[in-house]
Protein backbone atom coordinates (compact mmCIF):
# COMPACT_ATOMS: atom_id res chain seq x y z
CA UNK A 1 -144.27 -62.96 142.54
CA UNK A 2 -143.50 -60.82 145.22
CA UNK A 3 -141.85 -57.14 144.92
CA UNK A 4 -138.66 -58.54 147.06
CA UNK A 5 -138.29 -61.11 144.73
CA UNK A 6 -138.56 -59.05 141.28
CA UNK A 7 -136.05 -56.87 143.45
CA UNK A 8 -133.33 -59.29 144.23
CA UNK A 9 -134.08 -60.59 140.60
CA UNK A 10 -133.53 -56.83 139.34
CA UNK A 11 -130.08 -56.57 141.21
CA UNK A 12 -129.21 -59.91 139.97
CA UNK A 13 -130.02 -59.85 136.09
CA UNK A 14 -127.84 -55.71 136.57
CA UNK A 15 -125.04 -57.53 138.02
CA UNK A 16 -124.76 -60.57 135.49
CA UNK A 17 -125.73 -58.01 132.27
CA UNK A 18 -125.09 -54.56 133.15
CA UNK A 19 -121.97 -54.98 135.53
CA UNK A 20 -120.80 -58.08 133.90
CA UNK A 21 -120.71 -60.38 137.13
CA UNK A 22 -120.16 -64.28 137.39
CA UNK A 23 -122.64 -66.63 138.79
CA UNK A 24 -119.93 -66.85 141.36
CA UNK A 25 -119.86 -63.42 142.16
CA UNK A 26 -123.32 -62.16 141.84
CA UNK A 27 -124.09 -65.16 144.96
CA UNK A 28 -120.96 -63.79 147.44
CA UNK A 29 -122.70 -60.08 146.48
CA UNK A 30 -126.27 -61.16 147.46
CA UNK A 31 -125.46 -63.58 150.18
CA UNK A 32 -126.95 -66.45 148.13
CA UNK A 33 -126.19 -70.12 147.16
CA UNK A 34 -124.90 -69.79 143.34
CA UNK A 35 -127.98 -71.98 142.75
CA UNK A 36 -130.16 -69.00 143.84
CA UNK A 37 -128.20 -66.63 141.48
CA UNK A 38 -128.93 -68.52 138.92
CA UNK A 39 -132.74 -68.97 139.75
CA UNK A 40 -132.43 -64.89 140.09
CA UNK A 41 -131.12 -64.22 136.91
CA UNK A 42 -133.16 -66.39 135.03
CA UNK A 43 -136.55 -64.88 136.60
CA UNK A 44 -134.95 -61.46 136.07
CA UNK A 45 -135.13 -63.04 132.22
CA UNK A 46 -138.50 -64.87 132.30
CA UNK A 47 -140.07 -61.56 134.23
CA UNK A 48 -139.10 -59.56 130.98
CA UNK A 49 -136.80 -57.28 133.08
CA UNK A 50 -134.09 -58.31 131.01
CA UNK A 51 -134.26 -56.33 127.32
CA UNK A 52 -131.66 -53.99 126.11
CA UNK A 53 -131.50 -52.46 129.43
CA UNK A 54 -132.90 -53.39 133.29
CA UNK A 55 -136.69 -51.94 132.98
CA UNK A 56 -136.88 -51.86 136.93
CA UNK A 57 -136.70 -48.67 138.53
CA UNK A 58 -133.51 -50.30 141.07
CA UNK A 59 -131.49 -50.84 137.51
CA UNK A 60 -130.87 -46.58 137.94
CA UNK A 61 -130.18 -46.74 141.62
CA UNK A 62 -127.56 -49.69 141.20
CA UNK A 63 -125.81 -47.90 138.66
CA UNK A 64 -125.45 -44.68 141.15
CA UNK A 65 -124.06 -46.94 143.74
CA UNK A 66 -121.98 -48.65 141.22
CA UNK A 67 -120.69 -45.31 140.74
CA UNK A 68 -120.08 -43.98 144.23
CA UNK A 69 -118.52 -47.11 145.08
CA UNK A 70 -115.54 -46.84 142.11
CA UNK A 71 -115.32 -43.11 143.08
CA UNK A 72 -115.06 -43.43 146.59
CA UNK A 73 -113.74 -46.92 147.32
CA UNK A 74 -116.65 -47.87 149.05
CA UNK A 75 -117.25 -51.35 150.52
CA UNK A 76 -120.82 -51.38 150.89
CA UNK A 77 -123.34 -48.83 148.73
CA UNK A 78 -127.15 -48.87 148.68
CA UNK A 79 -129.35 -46.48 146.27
CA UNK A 80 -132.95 -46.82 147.12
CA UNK A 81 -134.92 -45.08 144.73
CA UNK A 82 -136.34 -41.32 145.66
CA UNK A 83 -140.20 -40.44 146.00
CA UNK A 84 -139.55 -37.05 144.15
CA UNK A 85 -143.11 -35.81 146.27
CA UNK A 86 -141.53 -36.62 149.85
CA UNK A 87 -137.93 -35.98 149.32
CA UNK A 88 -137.56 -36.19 153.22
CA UNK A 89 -139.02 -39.41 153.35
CA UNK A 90 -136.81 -42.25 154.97
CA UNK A 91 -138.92 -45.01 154.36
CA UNK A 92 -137.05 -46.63 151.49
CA UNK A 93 -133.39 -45.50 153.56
CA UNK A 94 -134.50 -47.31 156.62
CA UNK A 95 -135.69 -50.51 155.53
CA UNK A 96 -132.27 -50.85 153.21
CA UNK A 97 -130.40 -50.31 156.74
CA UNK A 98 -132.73 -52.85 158.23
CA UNK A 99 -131.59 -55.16 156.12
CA UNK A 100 -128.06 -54.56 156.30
CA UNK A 101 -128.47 -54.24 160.29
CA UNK A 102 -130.52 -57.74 160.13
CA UNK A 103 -127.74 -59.93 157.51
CA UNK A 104 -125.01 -58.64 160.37
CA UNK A 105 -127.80 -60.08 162.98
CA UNK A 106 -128.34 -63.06 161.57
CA UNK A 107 -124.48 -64.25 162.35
CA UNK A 108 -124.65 -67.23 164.98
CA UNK A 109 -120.90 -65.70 166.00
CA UNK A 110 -120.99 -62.62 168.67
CA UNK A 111 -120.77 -59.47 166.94
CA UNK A 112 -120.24 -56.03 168.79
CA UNK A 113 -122.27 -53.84 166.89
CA UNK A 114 -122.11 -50.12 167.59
CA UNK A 115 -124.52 -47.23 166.52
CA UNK A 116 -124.66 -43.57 166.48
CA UNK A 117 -127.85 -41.66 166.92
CA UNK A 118 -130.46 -39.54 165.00
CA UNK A 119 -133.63 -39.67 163.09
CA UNK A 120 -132.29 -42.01 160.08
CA UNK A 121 -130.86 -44.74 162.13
CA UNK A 122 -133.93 -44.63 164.79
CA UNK A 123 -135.90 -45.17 161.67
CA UNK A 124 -133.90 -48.16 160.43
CA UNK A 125 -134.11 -49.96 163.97
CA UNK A 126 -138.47 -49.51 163.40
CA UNK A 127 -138.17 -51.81 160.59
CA UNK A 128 -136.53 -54.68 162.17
CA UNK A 129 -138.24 -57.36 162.54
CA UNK A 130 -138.28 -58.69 166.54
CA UNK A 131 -135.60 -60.97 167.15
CA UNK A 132 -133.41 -63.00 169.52
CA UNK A 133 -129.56 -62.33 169.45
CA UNK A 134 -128.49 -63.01 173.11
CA UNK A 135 -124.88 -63.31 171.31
CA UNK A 136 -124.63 -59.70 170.20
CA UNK A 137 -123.27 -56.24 171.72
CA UNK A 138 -125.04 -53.26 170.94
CA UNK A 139 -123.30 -50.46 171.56
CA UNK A 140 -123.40 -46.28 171.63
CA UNK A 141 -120.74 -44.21 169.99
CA UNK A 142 -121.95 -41.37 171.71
CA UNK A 143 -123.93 -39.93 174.70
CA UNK A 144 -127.09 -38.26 173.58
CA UNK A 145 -128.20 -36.25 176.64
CA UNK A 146 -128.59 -32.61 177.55
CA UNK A 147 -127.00 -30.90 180.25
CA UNK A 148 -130.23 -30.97 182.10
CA UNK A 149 -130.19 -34.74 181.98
CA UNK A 150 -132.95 -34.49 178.70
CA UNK A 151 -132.42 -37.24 176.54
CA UNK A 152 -132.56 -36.81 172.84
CA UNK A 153 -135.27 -39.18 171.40
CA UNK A 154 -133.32 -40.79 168.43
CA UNK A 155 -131.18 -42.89 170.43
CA UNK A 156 -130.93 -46.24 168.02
CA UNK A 157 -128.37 -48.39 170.40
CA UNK A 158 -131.04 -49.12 172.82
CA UNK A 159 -134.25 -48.92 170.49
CA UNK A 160 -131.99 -51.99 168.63
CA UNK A 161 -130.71 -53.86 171.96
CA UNK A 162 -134.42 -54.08 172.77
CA UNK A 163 -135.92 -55.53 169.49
CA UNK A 164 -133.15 -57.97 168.77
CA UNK A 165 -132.82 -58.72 172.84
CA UNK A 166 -128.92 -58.48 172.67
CA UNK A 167 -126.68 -56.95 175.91
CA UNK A 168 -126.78 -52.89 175.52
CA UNK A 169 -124.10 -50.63 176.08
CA UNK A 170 -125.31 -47.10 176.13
CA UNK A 171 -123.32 -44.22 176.79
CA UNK A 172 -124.96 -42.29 179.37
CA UNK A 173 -123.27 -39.12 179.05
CA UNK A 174 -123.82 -35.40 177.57
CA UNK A 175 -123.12 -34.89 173.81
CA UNK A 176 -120.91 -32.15 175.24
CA UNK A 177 -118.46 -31.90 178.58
CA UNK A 178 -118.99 -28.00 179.58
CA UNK A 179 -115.16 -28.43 180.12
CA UNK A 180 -112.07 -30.12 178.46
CA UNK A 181 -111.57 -30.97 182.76
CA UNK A 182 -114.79 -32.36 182.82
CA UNK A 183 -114.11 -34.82 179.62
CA UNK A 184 -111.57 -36.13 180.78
CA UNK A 185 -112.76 -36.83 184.26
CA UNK A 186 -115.88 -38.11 182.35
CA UNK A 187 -114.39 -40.24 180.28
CA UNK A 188 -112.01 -41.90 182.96
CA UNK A 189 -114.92 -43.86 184.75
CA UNK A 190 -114.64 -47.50 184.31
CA UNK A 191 -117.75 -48.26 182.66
CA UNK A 192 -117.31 -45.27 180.05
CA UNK A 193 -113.66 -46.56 179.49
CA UNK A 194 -115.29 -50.37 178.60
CA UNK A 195 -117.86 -48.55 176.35
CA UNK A 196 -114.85 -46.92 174.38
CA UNK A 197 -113.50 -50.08 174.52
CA UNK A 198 -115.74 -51.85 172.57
CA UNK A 199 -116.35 -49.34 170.43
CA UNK A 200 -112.89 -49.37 169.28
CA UNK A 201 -113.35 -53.23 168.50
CA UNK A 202 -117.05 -53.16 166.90
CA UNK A 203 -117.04 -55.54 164.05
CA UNK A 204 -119.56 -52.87 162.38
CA UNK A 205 -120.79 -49.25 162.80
CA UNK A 206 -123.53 -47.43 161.70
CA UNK A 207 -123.67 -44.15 161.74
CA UNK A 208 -125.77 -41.11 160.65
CA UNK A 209 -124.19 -38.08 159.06
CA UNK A 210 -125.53 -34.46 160.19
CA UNK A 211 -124.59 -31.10 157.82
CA UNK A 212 -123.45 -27.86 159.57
CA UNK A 213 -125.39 -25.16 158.67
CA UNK A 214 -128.79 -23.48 160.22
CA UNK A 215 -130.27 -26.77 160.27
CA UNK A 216 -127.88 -29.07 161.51
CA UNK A 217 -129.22 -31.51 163.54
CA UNK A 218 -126.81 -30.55 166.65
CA UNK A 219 -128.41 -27.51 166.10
CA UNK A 220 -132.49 -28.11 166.22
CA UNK A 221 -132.09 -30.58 168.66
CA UNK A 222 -130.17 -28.37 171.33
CA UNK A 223 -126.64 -29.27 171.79
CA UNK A 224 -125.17 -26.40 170.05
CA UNK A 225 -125.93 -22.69 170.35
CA UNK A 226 -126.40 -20.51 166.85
CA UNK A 227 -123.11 -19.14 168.18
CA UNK A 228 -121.47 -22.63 167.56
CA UNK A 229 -122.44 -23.35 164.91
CA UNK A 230 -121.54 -19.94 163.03
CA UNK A 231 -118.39 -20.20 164.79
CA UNK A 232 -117.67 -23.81 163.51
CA UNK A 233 -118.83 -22.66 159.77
CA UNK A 234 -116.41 -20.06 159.67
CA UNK A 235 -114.01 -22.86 160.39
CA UNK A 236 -114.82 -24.41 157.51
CA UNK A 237 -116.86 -27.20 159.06
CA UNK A 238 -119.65 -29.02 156.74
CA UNK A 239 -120.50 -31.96 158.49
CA UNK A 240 -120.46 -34.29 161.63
CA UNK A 241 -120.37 -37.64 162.20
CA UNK A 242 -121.80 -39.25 166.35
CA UNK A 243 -120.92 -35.23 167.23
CA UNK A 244 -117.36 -35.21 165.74
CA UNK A 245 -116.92 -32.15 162.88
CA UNK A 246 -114.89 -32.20 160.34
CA UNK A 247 -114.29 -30.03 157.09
CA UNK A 248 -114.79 -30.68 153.54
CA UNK A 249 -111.77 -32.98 152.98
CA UNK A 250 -113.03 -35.11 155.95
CA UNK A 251 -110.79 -33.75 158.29
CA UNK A 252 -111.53 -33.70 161.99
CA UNK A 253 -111.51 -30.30 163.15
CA UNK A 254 -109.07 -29.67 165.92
CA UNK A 255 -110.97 -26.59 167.61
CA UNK A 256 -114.12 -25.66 168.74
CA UNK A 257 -117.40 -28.69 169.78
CA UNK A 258 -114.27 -31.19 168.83
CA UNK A 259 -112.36 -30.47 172.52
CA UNK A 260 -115.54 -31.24 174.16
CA UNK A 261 -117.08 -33.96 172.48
CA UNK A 262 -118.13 -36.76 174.74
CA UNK A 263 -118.07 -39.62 171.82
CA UNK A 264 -115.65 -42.76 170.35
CA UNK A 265 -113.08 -41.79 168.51
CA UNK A 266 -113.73 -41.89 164.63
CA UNK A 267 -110.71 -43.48 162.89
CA UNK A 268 -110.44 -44.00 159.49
CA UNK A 269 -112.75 -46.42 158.02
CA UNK A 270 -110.73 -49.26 156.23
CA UNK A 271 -110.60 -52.60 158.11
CA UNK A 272 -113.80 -52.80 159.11
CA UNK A 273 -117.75 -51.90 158.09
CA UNK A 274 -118.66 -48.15 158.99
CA UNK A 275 -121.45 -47.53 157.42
CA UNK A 276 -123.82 -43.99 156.97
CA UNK A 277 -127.14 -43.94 156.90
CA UNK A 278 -128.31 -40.57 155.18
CA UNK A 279 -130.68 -39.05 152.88
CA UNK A 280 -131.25 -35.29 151.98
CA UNK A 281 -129.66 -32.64 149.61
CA UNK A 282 -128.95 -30.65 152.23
CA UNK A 283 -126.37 -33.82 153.28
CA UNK A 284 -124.72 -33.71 149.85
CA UNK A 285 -121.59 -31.52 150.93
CA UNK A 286 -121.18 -33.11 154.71
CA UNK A 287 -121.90 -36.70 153.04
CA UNK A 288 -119.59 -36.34 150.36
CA UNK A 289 -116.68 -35.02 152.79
CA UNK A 290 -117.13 -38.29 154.94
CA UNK A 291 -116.48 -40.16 151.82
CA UNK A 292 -113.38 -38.26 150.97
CA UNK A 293 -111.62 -38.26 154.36
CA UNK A 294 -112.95 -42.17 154.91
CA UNK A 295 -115.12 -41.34 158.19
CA UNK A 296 -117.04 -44.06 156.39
CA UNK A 297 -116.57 -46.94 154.01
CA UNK A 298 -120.32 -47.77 153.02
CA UNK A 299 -123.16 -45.67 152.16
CA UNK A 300 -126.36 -46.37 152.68
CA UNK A 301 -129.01 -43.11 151.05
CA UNK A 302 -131.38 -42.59 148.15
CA UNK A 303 -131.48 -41.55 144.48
CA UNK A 304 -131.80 -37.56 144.77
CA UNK A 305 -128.63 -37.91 147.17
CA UNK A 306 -126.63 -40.07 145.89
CA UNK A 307 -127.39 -37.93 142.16
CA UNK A 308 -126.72 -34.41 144.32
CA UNK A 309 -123.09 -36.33 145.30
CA UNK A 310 -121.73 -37.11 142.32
CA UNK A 311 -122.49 -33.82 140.28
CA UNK A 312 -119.81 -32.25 142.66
């Protein structure tokens, strides 16, 4: 038997023992005929992961996400477990957000799907498989180039658009206007405006989630100065989300990268998917804060993270 399918076994035979799930239930969870949940918990039983407790290593991280999901309200949580040797790695992170990218795929019915930028989603958009989803939007929350015209080389809208052969929207614009003049001439061109646009109406987001600090992602990759960034900590700033920095509470900062930020709007995540895609204990505190102000509704990240998270 294949990992995948001790896997999907493992998740089922935790949601029918541990969590206490229907047949019913565990199938609308796993995106399965209740025929296949059965099959799935009765291999979890046959495969001798059943006993007093789940012997799988995913028993521990379905608990965590059982956990940040009550305490946060989430929607959506995935805890892949943590190589404690490569705690940078995003292996295990990117191909859970391939999956999650490829079930909202797989819908016959046009989606608009819209993506921030940076190394974790880039990563998950590597371990899609090639496909053909002429129906789709892909679109960019954000512009990712310099003011020299430099592009930043974790842009995942068009990386995706290409592998799944959908219609791209990218946003080519700086991260930053040098002005608030400039934004808003910027950001009154037509084909910006119909980027916005669909943004505001993408059926699902995903987004990766940066910390503020001296190695902040806006940071090492160029958009902000050391003088911003000091400047924005002692504004209390912890984290940003496609540019946008907010505080601890999740609060969008009114001041400072926030008047010149050349991305979609982030609104409170509660009708639809927004999901972040993040791994790292230097994340915890700017992860945690999206959870708290509702930047984002589903979590996608590993076991050291998602442990780091809720010990605060």
């Amino acid at each position: 038997m294949t990992d995948g399918k001790l896997d999907e076994a493992a998740r089922a035979g935790w949601l029918y023992y541990v969590a206490g799930n229907t047949q019913d239930e565990i199938a609308r969870k796993l995106g399965v005929s209740r025929q296949s949940a059965q099959r799935l918990v009765a291999t979890a039983v046959s495969e001798r992961l059943v006993k007093v407790r789940l012997d799988h290593p995913i028993a521990r991280c379905m608990e965590l996400a059982h956990r940040l999901s009550d305490r946060f309200g989430l929607t959506r949580c995935e805890v892949v477990p943590s190589d404690r040797n490569a705690p940078g790695l995003l292996t295990g992170v990117a191909i859970a957000g391939a999956v999650e990218m490829e079930r909202h795929l797989k819908s016959s019915e046009p989606r608009i799907i819209g993506l921030g930028t940076g190394r974790a989603l880039r990563a998950c958009t590597e371990q899609l498989p090639m496909m053909n989803c002429p129906q789709h939007r892909i679109v960019s929350r954000l512009g990712n180039m310099m003011q020299d015209g430099s592009a930043s080389p974790y842009n995942a809208a068009v990386r995706l658009a290409e592998r799944v052969g959908a219609r791209q929207y990218p946003m080519a614009l700086p991260v930053l206007a040098r002005s608030t003049d400039e934004l808003r001439t910027l950001q009154d061109l037509p084909p910006i405006r119909n980027t916005m646009d669909l943004c505001a109406r993408a059926d699902v987001s995903f987004v990766g989630i940066g910390q503020i600090d001296e190695s902040a992602p806006l940071l090492l990759d160029g958009f902000l100065t050391q003088g911003d960034m000091r400047a924005l900590m002692g504004q209390g700033a912890v984290g940003e989300i496609t540019s946008w920095v907010y505080d601890a509470e999740g609060r969008i900062l009114p001041t400072g990268s926030n008047e010149r930020v050349l991305s979609a709007k982030l609104n409170t995540a509660d009708d639809k998917p927004v999901l972040g895609v993040a791994v790292g204990i230097s994340k915890t505190l700017a992860i945690r804060a999206a959870l708290v102000g509702r930047l984002v509704n589903g979590l996608i990240t590993d076991e050291a993270t998602a442990e780091s998270i809720l010990a605060i």
